[in-house]
PDB file of N, CA and C in Angstrom:
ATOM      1  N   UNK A   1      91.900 100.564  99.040  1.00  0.00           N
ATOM      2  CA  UNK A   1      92.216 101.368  97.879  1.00  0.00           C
ATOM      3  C   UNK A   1      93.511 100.872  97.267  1.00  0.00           C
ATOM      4  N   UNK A   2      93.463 100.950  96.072  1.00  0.00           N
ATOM      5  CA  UNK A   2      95.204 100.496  95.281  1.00  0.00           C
ATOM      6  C   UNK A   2      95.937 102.114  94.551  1.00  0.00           C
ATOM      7  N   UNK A   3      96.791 101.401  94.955  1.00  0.00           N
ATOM      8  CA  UNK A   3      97.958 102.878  94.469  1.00  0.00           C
ATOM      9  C   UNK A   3      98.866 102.108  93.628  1.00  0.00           C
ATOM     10  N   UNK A   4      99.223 102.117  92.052  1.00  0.00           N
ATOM     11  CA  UNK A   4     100.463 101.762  91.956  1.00  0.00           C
ATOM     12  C   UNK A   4     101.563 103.275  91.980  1.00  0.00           C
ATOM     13  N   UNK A   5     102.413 102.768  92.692  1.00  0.00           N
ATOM     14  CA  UNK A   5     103.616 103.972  92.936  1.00  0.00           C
ATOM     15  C   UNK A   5     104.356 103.960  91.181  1.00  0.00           C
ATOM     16  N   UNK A   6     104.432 102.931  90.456  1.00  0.00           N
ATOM     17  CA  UNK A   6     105.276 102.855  89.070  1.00  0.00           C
ATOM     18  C   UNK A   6     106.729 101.767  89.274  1.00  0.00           C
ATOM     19  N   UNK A   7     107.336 102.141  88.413  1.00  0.00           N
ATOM     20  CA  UNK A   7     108.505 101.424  88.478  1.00  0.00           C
ATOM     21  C   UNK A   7     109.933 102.015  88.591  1.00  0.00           C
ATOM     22  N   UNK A   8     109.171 103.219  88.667  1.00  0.00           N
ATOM     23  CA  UNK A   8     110.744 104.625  88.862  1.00  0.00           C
ATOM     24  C   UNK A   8     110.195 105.381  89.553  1.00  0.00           C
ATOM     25  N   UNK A   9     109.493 104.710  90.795  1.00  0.00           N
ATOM     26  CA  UNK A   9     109.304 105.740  92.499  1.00  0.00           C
ATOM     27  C   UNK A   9     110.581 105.957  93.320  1.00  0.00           C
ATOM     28  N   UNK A  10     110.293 107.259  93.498  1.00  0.00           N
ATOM     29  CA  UNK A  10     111.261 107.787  94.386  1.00  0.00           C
ATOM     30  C   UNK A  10     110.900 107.746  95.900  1.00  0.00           C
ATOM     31  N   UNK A  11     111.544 107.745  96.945  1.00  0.00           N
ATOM     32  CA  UNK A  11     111.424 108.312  98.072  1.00  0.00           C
ATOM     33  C   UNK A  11     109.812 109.480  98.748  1.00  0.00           C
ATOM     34  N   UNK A  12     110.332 110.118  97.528  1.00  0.00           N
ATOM     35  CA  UNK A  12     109.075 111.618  97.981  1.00  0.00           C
ATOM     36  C   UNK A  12     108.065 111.141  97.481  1.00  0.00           C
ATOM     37  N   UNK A  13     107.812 110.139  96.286  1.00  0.00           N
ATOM     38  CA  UNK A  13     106.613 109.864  95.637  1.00  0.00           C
ATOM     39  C   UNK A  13     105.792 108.977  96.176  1.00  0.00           C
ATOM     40  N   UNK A  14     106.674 107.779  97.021  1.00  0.00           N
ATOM     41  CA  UNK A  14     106.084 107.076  97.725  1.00  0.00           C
ATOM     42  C   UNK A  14     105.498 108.134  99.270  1.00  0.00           C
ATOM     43  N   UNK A  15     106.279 108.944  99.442  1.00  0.00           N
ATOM     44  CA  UNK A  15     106.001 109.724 100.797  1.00  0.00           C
ATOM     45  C   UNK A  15     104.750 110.266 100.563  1.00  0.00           C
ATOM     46  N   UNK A  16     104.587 111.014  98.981  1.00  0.00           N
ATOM     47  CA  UNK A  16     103.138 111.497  98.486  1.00  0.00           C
ATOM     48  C   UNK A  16     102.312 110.294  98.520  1.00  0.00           C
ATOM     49  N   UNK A  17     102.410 109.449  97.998  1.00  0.00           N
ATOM     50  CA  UNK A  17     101.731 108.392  98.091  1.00  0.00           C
ATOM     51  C   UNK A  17     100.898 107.900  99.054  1.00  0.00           C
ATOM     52  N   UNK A  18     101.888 107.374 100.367  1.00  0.00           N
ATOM     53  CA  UNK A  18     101.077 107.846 101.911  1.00  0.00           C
ATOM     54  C   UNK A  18     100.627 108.531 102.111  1.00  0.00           C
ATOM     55  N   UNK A  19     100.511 109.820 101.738  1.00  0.00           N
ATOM     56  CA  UNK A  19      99.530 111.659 102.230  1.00  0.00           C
ATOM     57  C   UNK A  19      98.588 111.357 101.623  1.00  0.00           C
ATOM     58  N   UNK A  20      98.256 110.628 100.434  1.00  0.00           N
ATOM     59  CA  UNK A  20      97.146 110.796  99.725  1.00  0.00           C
ATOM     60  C   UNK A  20      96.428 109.252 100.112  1.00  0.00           C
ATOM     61  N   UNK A  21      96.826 108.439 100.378  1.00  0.00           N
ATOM     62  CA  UNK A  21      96.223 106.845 101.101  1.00  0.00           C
ATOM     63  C   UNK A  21      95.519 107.258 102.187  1.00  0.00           C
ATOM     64  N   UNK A  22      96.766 108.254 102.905  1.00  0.00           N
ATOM     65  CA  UNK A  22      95.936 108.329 104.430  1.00  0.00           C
ATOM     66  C   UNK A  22      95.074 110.311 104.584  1.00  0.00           C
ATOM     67  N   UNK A  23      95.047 110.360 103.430  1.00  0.00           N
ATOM     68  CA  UNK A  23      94.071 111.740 103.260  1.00  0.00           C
ATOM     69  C   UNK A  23      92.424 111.226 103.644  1.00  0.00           C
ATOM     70  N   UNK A  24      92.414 110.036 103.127  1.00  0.00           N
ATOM     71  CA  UNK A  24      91.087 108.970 103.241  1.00  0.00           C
ATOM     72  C   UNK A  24      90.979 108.648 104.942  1.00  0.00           C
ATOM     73  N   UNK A  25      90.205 109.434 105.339  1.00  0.00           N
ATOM     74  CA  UNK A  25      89.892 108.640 107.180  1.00  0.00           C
ATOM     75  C   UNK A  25      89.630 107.457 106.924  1.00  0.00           C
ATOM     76  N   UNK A  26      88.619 106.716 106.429  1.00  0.00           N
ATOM     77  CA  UNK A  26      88.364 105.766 106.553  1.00  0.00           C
ATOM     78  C   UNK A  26      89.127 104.204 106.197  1.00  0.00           C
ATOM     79  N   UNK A  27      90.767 105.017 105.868  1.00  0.00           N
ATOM     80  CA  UNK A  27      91.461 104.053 105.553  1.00  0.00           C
ATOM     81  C   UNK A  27      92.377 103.687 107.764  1.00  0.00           C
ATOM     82  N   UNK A  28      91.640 102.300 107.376  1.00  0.00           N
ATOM     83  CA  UNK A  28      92.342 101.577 108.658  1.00  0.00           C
ATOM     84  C   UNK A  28      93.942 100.932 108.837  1.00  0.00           C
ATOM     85  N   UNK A  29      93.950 100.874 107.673  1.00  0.00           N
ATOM     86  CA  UNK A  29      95.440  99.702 107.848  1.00  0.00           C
ATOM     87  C   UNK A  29      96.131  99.935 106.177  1.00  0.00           C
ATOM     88  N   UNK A  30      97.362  99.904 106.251  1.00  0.00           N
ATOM     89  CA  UNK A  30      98.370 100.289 104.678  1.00  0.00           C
ATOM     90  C   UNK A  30      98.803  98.596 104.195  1.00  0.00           C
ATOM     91  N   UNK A  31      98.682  98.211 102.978  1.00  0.00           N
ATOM     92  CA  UNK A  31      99.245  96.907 102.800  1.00  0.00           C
ATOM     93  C   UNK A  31     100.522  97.234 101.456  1.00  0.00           C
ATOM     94  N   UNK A  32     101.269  97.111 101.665  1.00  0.00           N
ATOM     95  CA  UNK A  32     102.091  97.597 100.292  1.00  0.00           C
ATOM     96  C   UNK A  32     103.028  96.423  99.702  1.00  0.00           C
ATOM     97  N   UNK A  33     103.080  96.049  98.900  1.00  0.00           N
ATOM     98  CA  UNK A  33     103.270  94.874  97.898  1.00  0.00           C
ATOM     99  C   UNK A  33     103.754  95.298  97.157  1.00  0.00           C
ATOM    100  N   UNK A  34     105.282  94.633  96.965  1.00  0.00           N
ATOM    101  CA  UNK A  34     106.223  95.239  95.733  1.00  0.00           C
ATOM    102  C   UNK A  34     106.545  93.888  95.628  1.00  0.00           C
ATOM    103  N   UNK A  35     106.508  93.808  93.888  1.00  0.00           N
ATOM    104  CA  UNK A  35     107.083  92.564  93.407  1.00  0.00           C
ATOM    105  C   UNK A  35     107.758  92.538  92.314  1.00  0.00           C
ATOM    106  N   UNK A  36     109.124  92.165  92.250  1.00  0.00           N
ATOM    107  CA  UNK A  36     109.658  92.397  90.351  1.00  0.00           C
ATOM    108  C   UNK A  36     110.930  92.714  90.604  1.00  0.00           C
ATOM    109  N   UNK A  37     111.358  92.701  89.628  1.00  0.00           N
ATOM    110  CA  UNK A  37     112.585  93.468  89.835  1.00  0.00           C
ATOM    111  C   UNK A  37     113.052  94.726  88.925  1.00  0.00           C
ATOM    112  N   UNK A  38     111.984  95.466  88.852  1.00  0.00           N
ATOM    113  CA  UNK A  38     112.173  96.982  88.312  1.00  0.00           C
ATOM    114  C   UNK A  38     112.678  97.873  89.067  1.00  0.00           C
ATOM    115  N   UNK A  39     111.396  98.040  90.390  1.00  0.00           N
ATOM    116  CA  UNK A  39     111.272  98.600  91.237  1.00  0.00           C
ATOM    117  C   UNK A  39     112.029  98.360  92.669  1.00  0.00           C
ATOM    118  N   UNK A  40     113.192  99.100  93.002  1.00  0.00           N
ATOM    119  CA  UNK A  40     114.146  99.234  94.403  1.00  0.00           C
ATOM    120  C   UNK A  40     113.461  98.754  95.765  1.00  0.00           C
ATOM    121  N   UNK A  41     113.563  97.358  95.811  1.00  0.00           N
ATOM    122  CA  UNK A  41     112.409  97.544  97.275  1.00  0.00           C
ATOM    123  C   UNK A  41     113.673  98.732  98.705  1.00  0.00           C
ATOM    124  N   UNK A  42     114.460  98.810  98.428  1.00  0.00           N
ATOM    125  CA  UNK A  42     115.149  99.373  99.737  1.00  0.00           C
ATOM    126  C   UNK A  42     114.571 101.123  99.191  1.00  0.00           C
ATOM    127  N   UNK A  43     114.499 101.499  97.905  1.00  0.00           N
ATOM    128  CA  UNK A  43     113.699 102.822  97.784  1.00  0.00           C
ATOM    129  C   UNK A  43     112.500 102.680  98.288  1.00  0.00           C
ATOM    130  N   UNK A  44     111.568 102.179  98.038  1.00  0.00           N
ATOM    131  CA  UNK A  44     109.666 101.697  98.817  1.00  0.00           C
ATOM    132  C   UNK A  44     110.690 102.180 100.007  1.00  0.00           C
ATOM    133  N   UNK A  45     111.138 101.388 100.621  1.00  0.00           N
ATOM    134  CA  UNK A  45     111.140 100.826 102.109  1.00  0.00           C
ATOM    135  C   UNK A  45     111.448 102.551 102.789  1.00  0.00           C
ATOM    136  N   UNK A  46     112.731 103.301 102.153  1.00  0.00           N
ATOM    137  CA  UNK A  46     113.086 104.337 102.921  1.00  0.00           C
ATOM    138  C   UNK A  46     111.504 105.119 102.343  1.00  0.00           C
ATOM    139  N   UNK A  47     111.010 105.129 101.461  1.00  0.00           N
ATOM    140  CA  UNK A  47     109.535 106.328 101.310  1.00  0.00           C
ATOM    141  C   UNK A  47     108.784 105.531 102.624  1.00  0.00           C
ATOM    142  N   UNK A  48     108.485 104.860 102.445  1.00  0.00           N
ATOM    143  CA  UNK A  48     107.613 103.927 103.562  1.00  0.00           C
ATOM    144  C   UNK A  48     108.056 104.671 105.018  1.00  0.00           C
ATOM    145  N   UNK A  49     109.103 104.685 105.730  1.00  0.00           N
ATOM    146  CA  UNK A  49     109.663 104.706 106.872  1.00  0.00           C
ATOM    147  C   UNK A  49     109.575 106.503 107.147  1.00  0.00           C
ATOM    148  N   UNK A  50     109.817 107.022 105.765  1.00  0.00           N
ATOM    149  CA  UNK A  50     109.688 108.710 105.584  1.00  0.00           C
ATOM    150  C   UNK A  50     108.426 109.041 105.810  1.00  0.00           C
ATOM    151  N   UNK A  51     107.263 108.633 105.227  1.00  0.00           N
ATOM    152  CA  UNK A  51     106.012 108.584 105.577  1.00  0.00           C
ATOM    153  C   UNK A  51     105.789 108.477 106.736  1.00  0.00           C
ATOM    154  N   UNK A  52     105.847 107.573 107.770  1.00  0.00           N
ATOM    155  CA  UNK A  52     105.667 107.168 109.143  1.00  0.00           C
ATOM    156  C   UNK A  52     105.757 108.111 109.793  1.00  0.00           C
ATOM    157  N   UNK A  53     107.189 108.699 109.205  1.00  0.00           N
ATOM    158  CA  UNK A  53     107.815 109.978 110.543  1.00  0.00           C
ATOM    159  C   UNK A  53     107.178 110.853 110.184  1.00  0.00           C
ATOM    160  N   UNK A  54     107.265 111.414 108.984  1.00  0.00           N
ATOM    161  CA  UNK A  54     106.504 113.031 108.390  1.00  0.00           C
ATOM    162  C   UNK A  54     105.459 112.959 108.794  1.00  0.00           C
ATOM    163  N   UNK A  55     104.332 111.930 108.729  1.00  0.00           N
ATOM    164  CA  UNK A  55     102.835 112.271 108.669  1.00  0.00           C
ATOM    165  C   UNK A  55     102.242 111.672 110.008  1.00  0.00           C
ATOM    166  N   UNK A  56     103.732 111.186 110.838  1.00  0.00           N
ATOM    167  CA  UNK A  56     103.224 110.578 112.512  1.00  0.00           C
ATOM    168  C   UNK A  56     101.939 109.688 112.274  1.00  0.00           C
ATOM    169  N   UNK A  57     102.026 108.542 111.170  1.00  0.00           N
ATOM    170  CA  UNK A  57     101.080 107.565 110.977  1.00  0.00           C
ATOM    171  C   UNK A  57     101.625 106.777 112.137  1.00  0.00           C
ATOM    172  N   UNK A  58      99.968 106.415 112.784  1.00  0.00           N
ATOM    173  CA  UNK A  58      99.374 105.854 113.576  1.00  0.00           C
ATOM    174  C   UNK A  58      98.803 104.171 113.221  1.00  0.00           C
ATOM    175  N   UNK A  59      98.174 104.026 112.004  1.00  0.00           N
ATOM    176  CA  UNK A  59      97.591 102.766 111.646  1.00  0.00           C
ATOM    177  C   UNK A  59      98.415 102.145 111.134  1.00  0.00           C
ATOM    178  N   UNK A  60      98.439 100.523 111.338  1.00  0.00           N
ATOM    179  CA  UNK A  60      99.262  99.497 111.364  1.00  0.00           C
ATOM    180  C   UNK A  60      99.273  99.198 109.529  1.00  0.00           C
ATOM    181  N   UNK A  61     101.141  99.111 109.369  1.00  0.00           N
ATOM    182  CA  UNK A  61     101.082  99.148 107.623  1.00  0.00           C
ATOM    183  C   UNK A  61     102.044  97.853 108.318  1.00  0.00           C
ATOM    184  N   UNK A  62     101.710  97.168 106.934  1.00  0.00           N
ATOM    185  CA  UNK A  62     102.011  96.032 106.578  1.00  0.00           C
ATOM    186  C   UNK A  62     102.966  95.574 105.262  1.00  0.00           C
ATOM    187  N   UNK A  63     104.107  95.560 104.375  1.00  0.00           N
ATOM    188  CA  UNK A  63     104.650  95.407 103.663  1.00  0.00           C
ATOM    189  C   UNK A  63     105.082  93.940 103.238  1.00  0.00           C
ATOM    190  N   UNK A  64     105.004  93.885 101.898  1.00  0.00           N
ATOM    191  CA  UNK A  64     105.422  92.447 101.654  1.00  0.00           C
ATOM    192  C   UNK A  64     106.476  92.887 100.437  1.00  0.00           C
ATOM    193  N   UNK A  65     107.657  92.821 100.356  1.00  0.00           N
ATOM    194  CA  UNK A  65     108.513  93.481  99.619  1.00  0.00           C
ATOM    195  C   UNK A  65     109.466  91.956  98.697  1.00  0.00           C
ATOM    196  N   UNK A  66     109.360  92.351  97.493  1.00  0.00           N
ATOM    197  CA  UNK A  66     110.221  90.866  96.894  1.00  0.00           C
ATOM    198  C   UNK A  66     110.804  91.798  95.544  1.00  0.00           C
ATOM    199  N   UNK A  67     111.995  91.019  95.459  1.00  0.00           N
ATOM    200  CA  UNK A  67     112.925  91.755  94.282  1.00  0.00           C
ATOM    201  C   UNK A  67     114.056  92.647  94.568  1.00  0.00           C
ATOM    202  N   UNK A  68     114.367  93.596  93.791  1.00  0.00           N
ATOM    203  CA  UNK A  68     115.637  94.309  93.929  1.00  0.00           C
ATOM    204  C   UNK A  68     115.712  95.201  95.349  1.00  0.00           C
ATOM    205  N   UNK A  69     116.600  94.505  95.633  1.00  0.00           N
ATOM    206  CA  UNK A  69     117.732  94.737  96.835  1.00  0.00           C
ATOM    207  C   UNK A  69     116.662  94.253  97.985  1.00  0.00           C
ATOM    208  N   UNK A  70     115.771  93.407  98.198  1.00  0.00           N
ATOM    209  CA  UNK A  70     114.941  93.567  99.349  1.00  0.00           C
ATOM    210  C   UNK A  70     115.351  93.147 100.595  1.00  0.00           C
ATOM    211  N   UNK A  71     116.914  92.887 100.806  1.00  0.00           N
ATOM    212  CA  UNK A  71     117.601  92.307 101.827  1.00  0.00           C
ATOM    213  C   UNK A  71     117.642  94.015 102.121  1.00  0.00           C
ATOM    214  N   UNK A  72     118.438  94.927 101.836  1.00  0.00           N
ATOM    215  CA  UNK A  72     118.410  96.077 101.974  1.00  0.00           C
ATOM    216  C   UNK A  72     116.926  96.943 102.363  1.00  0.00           C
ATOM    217  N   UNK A  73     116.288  96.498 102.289  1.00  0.00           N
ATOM    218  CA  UNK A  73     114.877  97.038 102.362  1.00  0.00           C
ATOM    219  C   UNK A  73     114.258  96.468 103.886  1.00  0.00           C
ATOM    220  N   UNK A  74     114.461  94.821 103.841  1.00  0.00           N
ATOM    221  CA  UNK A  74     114.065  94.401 105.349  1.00  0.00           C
ATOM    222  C   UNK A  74     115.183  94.883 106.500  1.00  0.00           C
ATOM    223  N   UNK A  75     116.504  95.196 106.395  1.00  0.00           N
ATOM    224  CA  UNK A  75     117.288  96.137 106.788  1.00  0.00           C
ATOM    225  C   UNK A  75     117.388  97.283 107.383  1.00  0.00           C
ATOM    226  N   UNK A  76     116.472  97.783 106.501  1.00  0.00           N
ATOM    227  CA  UNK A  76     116.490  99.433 106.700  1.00  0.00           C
ATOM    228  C   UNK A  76     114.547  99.353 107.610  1.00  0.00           C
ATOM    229  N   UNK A  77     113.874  98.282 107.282  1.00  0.00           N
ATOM    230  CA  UNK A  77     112.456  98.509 108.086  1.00  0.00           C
ATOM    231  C   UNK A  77     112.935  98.429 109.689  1.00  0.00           C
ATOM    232  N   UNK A  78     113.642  96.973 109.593  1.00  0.00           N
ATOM    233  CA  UNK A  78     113.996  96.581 110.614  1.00  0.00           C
ATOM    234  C   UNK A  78     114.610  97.467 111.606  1.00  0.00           C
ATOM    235  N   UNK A  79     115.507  98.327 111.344  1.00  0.00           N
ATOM    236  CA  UNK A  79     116.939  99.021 111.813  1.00  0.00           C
ATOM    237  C   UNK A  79     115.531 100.636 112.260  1.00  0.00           C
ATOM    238  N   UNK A  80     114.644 101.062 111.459  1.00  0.00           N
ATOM    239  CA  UNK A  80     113.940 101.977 111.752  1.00  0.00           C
ATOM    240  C   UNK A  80     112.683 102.301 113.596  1.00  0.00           C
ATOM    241  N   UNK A  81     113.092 101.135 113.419  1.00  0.00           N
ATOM    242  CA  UNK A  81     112.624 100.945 115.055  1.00  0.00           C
ATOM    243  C   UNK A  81     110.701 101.541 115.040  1.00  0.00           C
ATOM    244  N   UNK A  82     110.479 101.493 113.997  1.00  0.00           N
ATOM    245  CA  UNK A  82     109.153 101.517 113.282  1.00  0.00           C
ATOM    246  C   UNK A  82     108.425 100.329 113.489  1.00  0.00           C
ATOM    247  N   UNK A  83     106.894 100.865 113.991  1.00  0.00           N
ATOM    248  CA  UNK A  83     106.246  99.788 113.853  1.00  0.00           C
ATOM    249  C   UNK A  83     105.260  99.191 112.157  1.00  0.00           C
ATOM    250  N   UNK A  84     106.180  98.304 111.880  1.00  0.00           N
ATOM    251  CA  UNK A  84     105.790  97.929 110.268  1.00  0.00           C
ATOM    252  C   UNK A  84     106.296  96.914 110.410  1.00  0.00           C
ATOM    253  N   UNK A  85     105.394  95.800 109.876  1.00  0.00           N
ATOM    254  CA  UNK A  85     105.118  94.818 109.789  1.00  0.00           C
ATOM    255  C   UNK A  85     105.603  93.932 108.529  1.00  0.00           C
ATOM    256  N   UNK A  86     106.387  93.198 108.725  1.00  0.00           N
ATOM    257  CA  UNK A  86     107.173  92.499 106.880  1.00  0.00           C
ATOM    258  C   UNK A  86     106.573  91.274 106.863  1.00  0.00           C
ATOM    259  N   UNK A  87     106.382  91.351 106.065  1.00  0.00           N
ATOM    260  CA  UNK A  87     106.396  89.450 105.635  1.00  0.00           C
ATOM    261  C   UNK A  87     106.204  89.019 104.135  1.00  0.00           C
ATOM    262  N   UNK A  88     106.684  87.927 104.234  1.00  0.00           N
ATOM    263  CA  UNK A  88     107.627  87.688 102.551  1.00  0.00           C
ATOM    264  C   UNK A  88     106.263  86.616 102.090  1.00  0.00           C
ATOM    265  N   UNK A  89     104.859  86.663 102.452  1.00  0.00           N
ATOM    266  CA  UNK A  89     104.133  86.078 101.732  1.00  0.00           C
ATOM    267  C   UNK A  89     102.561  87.233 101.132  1.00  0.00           C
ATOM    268  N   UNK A  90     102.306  87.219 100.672  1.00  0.00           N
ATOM    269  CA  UNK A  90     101.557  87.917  99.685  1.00  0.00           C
ATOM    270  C   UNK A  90      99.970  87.505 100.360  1.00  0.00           C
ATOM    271  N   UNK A  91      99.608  86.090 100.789  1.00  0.00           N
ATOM    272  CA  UNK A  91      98.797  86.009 101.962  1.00  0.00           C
ATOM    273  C   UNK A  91      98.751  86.611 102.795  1.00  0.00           C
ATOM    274  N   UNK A  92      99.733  86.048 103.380  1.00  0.00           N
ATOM    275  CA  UNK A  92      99.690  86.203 105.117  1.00  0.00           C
ATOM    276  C   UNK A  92      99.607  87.768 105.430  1.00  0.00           C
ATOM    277  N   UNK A  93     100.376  88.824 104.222  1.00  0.00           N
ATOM    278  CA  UNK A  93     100.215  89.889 104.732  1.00  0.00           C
ATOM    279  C   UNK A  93      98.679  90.382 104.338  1.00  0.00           C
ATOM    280  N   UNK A  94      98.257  89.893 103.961  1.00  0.00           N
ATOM    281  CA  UNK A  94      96.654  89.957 102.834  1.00  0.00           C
ATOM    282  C   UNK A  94      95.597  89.868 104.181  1.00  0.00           C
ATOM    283  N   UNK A  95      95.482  88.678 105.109  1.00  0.00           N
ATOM    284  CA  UNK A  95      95.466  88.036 106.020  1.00  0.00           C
ATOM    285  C   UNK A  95      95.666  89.058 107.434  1.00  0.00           C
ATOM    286  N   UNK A  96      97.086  89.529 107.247  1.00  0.00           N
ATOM    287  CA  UNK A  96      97.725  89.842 108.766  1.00  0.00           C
ATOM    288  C   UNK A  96      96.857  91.867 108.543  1.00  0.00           C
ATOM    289  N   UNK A  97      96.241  92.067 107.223  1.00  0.00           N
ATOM    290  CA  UNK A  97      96.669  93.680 107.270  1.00  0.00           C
ATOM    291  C   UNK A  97      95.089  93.682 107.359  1.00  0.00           C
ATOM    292  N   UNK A  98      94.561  92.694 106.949  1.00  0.00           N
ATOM    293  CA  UNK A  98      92.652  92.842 107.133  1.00  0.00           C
ATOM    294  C   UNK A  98      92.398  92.591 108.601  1.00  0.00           C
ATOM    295  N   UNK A  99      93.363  91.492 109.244  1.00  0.00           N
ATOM    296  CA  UNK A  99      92.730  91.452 110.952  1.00  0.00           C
ATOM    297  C   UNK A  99      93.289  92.708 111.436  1.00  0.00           C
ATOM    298  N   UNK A 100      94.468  93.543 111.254  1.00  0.00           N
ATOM    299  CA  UNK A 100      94.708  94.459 111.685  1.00  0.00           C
ATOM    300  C   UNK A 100      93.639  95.690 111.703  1.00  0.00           C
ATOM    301  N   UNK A 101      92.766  96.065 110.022  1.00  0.00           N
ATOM    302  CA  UNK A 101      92.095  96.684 110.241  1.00  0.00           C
ATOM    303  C   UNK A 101      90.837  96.397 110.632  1.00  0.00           C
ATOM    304  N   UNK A 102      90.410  95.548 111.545  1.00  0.00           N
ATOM    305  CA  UNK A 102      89.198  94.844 111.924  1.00  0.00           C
ATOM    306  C   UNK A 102      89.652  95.341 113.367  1.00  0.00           C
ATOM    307  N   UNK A 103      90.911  95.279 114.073  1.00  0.00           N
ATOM    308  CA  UNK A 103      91.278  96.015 115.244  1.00  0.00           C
ATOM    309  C   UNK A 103      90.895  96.998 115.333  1.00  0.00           C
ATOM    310  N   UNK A 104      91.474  97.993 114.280  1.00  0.00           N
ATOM    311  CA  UNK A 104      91.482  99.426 114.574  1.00  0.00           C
ATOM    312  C   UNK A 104      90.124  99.956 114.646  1.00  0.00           C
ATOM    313  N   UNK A 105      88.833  99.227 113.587  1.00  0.00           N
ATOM    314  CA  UNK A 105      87.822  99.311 113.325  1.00  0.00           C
ATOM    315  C   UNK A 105      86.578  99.145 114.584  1.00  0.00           C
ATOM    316  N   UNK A 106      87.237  97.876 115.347  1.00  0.00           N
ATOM    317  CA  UNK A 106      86.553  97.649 116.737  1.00  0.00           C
ATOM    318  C   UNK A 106      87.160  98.487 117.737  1.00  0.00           C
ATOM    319  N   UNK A 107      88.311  98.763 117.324  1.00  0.00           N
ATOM    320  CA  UNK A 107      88.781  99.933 118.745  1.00  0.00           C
ATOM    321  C   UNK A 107      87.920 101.295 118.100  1.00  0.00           C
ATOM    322  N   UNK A 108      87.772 101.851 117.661  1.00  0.00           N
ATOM    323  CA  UNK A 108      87.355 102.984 117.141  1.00  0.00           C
ATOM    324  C   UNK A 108      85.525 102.652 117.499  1.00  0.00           C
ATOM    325  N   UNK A 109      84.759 101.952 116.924  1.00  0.00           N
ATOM    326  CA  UNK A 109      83.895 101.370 117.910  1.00  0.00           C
ATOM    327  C   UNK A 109      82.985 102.099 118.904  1.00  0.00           C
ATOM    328  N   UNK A 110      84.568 101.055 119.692  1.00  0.00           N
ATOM    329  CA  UNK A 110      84.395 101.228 121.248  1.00  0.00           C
ATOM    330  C   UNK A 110      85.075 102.340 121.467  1.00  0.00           C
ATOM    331  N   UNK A 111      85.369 103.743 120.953  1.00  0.00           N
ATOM    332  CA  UNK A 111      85.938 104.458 121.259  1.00  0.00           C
ATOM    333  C   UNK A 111      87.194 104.493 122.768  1.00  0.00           C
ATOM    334  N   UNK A 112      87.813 103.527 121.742  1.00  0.00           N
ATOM    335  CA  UNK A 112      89.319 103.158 122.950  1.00  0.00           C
ATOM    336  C   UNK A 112      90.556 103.247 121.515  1.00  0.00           C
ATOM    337  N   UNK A 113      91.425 103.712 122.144  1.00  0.00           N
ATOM    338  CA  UNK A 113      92.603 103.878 121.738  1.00  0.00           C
ATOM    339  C   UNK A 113      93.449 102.504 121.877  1.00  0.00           C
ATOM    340  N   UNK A 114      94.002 102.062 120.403  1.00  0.00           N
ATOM    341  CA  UNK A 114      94.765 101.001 120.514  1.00  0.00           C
ATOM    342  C   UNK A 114      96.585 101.355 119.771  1.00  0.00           C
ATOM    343  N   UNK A 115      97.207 100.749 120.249  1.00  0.00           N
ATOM    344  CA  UNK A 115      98.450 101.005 120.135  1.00  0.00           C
ATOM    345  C   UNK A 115      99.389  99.082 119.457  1.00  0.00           C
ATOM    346  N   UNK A 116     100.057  99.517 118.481  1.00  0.00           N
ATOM    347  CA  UNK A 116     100.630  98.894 118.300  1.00  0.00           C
ATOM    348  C   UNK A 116     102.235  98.247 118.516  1.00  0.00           C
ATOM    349  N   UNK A 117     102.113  96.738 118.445  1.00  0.00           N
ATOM    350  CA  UNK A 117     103.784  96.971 119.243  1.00  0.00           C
ATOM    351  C   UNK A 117     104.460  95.183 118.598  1.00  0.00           C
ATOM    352  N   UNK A 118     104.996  95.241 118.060  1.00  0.00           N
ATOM    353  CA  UNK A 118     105.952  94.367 117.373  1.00  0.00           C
ATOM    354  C   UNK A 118     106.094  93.066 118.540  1.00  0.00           C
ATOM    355  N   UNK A 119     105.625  92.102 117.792  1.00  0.00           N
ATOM    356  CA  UNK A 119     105.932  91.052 118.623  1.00  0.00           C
ATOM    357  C   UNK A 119     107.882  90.797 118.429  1.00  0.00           C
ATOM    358  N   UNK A 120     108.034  90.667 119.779  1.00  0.00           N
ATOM    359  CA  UNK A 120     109.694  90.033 120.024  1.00  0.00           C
ATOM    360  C   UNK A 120     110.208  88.880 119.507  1.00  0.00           C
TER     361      UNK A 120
END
């Protein structure tokens, strides 16, 4: 599914944003792509991380964040001790967020519980 959040998202809008992505069961995996420099990637990043905690998301999100302030943004993912996934190519996260939901999809399946965990 595509969401654009706009170019003057806040915190809570992106947080709504997630409630209504993951209102959908059948959504497996979050890919979120910010590009430009309108839009605050360190704002995405704290709605992103607010989401996680409020709504105790479980399925593996994936972010590819480019533009304003996004040093501040990989910062604040990083520092959240959250499992979310960065990467600065528009592929690879394209790539990394479809095998992810092909996981969750075969764990569910096989009715087994899978857990995610940040490679070191």
């Amino acid at each position: 599914n595509f969401l654009d959040v706009g170019g003057g998202a806040t915190v809570q809008q992106v947080t709504e944003a997630f409630k209504l992505i993951t209102s959908d069961k059948k959504v497996q995996a979050i890919l979120v792509n910010i590009f430009g420099g309108i839009m605050r990637c360190d704002v995405i990043a704290q709605g992103i991380i607010m989401a996680v905690k409020d709504l105790d998301l479980k399925i593996p999100i994936v972010v590819r964040l480019q533009g304003t302030r996004v040093d501040d943004a990989k910062a604040l993912i990083t520092d959240s001790g959250l499992k979310i996934l960065a990467c600065d190519d528009l592929d690879e996260a394209a790539k990394m967020v479809v095998k992810l939901s092909e996981i969750v999809t075969l764990a569910k399946q096989a009715q087994v519980d899978v857990k995610f965990q940040l490679p070191i």
